[in-house]
PDB file of N, CA and C in Angstrom:
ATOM      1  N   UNK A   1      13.742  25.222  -0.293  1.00  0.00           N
ATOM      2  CA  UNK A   1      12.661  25.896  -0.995  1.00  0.00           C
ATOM      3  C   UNK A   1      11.513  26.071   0.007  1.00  0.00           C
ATOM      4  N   UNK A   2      11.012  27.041  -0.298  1.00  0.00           N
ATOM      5  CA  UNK A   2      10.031  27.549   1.126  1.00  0.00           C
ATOM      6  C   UNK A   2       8.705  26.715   0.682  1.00  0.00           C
ATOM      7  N   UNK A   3       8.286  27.039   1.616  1.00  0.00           N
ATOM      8  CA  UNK A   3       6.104  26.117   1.257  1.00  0.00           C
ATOM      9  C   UNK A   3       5.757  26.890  -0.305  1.00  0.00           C
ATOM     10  N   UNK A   4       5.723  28.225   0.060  1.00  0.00           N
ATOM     11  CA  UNK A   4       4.857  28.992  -1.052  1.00  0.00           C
ATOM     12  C   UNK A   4       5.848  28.733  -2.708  1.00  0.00           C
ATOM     13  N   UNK A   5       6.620  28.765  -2.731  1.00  0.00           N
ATOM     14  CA  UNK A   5       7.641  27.959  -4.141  1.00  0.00           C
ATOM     15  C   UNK A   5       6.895  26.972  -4.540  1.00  0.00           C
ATOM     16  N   UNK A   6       6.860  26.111  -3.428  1.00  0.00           N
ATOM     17  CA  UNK A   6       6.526  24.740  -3.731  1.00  0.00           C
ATOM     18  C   UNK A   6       5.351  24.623  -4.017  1.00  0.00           C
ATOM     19  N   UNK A   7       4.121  25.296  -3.234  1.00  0.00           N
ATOM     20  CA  UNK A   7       2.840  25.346  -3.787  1.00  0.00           C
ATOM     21  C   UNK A   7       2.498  25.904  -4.947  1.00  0.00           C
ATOM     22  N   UNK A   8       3.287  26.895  -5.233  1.00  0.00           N
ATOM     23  CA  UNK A   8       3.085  27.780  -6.697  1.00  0.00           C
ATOM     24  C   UNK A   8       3.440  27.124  -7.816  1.00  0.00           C
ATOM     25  N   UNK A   9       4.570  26.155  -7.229  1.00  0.00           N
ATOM     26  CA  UNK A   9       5.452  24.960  -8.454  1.00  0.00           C
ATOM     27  C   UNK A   9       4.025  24.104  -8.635  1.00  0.00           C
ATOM     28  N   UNK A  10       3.713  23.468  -8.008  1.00  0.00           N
ATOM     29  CA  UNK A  10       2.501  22.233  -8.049  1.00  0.00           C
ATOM     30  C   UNK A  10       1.888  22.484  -8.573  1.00  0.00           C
ATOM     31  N   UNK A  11       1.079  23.686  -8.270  1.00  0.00           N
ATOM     32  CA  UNK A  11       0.184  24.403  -8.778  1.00  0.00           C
ATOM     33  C   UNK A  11      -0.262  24.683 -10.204  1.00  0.00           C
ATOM     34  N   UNK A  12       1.187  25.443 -10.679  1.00  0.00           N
ATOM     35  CA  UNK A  12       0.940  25.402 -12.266  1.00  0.00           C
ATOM     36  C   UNK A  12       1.522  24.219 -13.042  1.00  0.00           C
ATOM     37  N   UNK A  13       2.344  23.644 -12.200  1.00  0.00           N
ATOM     38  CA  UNK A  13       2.063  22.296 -12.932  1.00  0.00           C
ATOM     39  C   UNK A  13       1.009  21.309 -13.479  1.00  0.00           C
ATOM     40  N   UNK A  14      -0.317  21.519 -12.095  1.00  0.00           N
ATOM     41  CA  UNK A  14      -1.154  21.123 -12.134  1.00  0.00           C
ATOM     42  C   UNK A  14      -1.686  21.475 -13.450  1.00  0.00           C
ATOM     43  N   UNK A  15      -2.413  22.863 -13.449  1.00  0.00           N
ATOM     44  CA  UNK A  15      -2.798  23.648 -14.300  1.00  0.00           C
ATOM     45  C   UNK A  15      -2.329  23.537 -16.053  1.00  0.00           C
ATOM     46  N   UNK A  16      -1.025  23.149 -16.083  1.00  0.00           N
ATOM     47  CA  UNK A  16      -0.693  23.083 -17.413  1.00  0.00           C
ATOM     48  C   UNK A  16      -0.723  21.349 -17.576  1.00  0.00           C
ATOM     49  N   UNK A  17      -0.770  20.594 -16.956  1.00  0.00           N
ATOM     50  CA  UNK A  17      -0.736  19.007 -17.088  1.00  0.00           C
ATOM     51  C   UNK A  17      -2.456  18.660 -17.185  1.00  0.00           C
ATOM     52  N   UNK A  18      -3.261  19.722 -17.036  1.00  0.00           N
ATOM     53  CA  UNK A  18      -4.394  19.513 -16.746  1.00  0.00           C
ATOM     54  C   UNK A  18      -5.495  19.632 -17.775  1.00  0.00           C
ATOM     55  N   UNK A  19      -4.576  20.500 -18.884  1.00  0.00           N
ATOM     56  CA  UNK A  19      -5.261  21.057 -19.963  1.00  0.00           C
ATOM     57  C   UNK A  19      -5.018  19.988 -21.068  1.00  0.00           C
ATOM     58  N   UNK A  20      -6.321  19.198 -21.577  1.00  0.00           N
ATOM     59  CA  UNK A  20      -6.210  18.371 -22.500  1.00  0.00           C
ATOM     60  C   UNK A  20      -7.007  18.825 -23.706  1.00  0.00           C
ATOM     61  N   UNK A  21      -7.164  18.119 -25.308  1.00  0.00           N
ATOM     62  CA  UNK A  21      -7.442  18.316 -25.803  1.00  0.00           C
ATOM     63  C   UNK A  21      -8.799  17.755 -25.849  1.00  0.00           C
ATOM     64  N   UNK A  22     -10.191  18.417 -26.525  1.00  0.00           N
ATOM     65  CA  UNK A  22     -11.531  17.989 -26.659  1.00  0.00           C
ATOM     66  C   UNK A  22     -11.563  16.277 -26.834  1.00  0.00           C
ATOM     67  N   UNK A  23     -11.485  16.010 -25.411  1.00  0.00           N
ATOM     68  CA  UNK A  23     -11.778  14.206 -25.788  1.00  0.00           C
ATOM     69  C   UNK A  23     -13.672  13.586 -26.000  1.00  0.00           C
ATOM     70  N   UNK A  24     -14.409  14.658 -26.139  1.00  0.00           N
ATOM     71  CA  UNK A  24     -15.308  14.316 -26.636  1.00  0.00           C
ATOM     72  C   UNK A  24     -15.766  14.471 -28.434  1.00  0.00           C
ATOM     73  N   UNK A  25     -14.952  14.477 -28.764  1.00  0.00           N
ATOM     74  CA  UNK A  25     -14.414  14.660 -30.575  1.00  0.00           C
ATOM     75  C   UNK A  25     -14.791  13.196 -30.754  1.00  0.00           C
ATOM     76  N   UNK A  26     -15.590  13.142 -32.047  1.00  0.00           N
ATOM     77  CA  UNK A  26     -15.794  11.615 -33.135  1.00  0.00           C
ATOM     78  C   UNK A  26     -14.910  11.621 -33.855  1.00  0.00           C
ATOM     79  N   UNK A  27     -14.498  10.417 -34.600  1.00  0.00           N
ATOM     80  CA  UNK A  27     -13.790  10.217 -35.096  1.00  0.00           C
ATOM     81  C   UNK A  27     -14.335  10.585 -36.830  1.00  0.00           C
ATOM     82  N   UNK A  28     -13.886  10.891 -37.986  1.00  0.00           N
ATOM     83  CA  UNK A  28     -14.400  11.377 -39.289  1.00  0.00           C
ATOM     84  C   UNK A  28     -15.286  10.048 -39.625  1.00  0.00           C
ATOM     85  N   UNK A  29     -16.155   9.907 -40.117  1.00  0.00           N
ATOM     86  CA  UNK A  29     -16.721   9.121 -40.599  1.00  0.00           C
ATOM     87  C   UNK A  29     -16.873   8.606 -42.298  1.00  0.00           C
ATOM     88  N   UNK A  30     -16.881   7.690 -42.902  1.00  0.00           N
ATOM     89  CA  UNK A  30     -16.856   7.348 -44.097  1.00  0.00           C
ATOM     90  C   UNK A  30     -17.219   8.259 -44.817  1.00  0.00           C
ATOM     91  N   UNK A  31     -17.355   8.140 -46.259  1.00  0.00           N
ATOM     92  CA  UNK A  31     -17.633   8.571 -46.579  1.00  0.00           C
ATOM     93  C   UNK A  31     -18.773   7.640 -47.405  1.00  0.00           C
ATOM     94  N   UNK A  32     -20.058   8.371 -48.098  1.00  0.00           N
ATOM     95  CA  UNK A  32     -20.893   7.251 -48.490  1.00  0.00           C
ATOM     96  C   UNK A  32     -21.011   7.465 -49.656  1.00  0.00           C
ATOM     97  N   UNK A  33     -20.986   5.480 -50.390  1.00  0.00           N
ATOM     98  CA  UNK A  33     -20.058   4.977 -51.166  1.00  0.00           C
ATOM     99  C   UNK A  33     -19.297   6.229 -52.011  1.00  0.00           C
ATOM    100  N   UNK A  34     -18.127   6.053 -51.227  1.00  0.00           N
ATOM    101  CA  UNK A  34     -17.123   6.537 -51.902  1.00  0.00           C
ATOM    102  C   UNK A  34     -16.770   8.001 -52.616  1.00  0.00           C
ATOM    103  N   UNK A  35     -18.193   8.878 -51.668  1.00  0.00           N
ATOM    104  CA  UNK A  35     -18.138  10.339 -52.261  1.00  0.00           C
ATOM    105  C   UNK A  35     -18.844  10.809 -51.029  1.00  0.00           C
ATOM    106  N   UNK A  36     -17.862  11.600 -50.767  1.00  0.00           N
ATOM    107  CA  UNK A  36     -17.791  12.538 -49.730  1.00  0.00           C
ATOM    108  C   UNK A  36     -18.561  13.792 -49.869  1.00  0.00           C
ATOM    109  N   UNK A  37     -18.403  14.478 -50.756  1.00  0.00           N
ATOM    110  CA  UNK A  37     -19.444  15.467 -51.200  1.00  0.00           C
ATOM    111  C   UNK A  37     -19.798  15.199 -52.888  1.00  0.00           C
ATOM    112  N   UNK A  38     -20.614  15.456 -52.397  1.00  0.00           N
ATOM    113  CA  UNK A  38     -21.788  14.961 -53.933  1.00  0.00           C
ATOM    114  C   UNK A  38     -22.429  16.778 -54.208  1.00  0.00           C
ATOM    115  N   UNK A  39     -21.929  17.225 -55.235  1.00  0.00           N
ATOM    116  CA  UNK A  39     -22.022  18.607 -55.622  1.00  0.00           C
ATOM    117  C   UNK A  39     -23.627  18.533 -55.723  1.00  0.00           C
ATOM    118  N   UNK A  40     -24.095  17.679 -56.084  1.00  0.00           N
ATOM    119  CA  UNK A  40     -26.041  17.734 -56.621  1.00  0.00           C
ATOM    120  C   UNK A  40     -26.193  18.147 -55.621  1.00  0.00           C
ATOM    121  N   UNK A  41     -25.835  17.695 -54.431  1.00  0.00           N
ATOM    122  CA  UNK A  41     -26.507  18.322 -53.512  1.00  0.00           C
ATOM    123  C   UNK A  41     -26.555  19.633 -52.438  1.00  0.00           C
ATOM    124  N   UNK A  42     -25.486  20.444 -53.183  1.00  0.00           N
ATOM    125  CA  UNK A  42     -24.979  21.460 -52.778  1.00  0.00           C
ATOM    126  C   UNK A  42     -26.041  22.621 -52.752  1.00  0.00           C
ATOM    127  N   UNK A  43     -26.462  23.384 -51.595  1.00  0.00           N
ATOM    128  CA  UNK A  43     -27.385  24.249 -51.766  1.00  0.00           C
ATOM    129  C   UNK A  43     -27.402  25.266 -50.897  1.00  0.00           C
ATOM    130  N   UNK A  44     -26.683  26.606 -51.742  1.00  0.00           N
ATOM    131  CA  UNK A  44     -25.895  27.758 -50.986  1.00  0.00           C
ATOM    132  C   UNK A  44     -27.126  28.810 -50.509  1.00  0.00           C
ATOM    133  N   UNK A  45     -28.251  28.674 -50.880  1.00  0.00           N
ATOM    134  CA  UNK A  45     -29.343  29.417 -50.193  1.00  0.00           C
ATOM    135  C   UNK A  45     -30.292  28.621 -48.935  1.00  0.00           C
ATOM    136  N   UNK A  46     -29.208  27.550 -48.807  1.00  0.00           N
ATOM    137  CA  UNK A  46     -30.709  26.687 -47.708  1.00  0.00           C
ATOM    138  C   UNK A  46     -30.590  27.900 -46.083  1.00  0.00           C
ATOM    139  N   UNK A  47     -31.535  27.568 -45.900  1.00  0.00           N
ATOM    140  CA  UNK A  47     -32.083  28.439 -44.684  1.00  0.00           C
ATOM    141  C   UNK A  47     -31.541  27.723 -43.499  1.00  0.00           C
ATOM    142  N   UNK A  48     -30.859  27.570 -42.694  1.00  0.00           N
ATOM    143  CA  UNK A  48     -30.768  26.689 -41.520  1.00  0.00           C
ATOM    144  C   UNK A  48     -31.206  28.078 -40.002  1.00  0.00           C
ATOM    145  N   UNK A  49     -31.145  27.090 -39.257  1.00  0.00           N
ATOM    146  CA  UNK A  49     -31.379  27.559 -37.561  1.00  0.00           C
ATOM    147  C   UNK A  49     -29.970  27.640 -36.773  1.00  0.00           C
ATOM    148  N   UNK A  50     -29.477  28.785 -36.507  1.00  0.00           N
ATOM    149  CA  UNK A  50     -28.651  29.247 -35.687  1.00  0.00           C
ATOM    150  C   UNK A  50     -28.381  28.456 -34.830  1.00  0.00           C
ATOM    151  N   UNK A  51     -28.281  27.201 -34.615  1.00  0.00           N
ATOM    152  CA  UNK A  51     -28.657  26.636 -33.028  1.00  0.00           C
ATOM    153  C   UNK A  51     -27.551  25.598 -33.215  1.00  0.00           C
ATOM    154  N   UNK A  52     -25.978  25.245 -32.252  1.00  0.00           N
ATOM    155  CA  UNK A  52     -25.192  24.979 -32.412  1.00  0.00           C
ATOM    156  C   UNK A  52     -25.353  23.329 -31.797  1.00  0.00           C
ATOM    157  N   UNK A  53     -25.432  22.271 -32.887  1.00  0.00           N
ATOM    158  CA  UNK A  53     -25.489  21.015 -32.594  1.00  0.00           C
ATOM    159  C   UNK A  53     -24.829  19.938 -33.944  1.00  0.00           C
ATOM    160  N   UNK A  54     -23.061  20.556 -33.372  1.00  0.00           N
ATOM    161  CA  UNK A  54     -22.356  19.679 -33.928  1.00  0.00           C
ATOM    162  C   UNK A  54     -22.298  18.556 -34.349  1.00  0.00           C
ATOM    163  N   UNK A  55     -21.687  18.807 -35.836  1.00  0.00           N
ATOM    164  CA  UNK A  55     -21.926  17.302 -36.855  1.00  0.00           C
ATOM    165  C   UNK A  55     -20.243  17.401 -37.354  1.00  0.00           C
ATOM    166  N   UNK A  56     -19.865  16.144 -37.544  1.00  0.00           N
ATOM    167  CA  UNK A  56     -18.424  16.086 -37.990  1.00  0.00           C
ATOM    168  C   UNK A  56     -18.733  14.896 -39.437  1.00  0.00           C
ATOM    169  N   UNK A  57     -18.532  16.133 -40.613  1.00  0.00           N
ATOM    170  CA  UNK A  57     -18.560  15.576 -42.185  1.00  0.00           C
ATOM    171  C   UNK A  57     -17.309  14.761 -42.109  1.00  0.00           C
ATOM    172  N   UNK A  58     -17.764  13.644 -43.379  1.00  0.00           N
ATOM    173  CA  UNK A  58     -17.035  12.746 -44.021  1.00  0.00           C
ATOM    174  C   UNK A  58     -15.700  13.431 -44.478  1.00  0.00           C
ATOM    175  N   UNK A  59     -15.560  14.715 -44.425  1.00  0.00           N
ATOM    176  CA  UNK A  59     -14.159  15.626 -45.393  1.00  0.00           C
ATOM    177  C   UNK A  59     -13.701  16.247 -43.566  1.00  0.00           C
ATOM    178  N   UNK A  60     -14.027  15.733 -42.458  1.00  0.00           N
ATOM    179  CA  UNK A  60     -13.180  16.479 -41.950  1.00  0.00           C
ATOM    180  C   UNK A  60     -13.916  17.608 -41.059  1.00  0.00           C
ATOM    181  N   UNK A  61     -14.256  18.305 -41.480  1.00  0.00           N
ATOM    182  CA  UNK A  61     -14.948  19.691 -41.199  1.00  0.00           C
ATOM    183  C   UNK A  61     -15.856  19.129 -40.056  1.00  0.00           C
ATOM    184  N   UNK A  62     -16.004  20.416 -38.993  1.00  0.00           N
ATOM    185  CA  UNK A  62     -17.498  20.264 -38.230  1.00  0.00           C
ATOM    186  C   UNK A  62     -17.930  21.486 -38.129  1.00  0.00           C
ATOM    187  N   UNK A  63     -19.439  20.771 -38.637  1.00  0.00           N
ATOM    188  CA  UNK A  63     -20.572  21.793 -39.207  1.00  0.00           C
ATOM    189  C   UNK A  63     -21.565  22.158 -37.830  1.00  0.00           C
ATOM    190  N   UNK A  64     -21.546  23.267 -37.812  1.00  0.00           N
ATOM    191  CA  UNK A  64     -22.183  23.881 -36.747  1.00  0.00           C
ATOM    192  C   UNK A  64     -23.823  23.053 -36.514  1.00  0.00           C
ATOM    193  N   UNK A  65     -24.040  22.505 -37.540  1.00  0.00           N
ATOM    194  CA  UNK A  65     -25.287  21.634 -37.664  1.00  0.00           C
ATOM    195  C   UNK A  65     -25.726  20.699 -38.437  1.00  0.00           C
ATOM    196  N   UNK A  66     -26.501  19.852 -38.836  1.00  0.00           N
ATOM    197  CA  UNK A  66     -26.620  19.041 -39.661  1.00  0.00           C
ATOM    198  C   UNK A  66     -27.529  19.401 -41.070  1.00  0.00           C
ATOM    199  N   UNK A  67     -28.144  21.162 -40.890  1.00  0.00           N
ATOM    200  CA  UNK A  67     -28.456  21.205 -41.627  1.00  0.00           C
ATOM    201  C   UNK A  67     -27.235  22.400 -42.685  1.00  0.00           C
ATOM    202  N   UNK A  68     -26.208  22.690 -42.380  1.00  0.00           N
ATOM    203  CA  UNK A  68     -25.680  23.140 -42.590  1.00  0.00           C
ATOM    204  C   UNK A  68     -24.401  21.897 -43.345  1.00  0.00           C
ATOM    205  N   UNK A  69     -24.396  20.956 -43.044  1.00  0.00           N
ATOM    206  CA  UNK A  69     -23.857  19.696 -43.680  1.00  0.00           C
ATOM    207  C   UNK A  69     -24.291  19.435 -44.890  1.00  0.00           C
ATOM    208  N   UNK A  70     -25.739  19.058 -44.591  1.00  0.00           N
ATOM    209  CA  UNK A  70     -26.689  18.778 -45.879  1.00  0.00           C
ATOM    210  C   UNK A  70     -26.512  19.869 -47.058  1.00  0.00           C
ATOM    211  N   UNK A  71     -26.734  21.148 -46.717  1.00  0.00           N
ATOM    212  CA  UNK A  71     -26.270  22.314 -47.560  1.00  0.00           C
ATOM    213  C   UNK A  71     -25.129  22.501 -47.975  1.00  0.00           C
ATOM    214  N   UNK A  72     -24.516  21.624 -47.363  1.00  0.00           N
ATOM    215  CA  UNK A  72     -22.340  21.762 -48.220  1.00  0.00           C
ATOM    216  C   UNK A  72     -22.278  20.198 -49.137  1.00  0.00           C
ATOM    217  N   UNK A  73     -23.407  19.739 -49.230  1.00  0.00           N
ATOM    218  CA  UNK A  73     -23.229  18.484 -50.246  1.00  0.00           C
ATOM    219  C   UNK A  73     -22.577  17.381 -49.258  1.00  0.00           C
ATOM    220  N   UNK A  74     -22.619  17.372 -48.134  1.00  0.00           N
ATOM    221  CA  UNK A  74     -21.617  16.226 -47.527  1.00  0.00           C
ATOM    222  C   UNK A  74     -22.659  15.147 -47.540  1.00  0.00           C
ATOM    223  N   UNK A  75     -22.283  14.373 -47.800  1.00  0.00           N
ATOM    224  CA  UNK A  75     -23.128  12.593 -47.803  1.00  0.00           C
ATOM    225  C   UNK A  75     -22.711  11.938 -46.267  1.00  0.00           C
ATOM    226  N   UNK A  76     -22.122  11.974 -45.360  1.00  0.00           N
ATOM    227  CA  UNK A  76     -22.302  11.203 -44.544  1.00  0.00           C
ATOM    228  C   UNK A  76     -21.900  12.240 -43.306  1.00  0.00           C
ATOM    229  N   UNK A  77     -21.890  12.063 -42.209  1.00  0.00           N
ATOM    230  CA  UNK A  77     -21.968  12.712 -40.787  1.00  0.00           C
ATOM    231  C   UNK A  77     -22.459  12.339 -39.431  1.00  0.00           C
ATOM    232  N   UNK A  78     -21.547  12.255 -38.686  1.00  0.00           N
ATOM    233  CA  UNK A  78     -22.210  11.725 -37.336  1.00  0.00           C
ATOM    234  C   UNK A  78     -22.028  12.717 -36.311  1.00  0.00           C
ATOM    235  N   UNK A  79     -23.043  12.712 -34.982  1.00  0.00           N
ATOM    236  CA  UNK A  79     -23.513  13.835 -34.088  1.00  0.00           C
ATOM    237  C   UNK A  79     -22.295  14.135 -33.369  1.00  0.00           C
ATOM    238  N   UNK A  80     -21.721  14.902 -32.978  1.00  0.00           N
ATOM    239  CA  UNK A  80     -20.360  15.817 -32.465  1.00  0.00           C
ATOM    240  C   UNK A  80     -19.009  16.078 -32.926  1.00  0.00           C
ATOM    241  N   UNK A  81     -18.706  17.192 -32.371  1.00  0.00           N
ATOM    242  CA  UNK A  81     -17.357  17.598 -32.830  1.00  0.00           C
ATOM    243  C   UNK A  81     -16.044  17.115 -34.079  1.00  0.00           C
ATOM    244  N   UNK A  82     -15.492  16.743 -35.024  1.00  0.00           N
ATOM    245  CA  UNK A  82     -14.135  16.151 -35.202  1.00  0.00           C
ATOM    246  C   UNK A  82     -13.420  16.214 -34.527  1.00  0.00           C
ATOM    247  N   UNK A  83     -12.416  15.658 -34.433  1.00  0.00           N
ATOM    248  CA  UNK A  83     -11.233  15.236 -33.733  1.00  0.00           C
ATOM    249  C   UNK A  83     -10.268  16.074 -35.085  1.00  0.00           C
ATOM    250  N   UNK A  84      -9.036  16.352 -34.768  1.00  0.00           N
ATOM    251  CA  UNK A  84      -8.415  17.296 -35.087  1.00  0.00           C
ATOM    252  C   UNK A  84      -7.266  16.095 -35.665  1.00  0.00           C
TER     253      UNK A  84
END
């Protein structure tokens, strides 16, 4: 096998062995006591800020923000991404 095979082999080996999944993902967090979304607090006109600073709800989901959490009724949430 010539050099250039072999470098092209490594290469995308590299490249595909290299690609991992978001290891900066939290893990879901509780839910508080025992209700995950609490409908009272559901509020489909709240106003939030465009500004992307990931929250990962008690159900799973990550909310582009925390005020966008608060507005889906979620009771508990901690600062970044879910984990999948």
């Amino acid at each position: 096998m010539n050099k250039f095979k072999l470098t092209a082999i490594l290469f995308c080996a590299i490249i595909f062995f290299s690609c991992e999944k978001n290891n900066n993902c939290v893990s879901t967090p509780l839910a508080l006591n025992g209700v995950c979304i609490d409908s009272a607090l559901i509020n489909d006109s709240i106003a939030c800020y465009e500004i992307y600073a990931p929250v990962c709800g008690c159900d799973g989901v990550t909310y582009s923000n925390s005020c966008y959490a608060d507005g889906s009724g979620v009771t508990s949430y901690v600062s970044g991404e879910c984990c999948d």
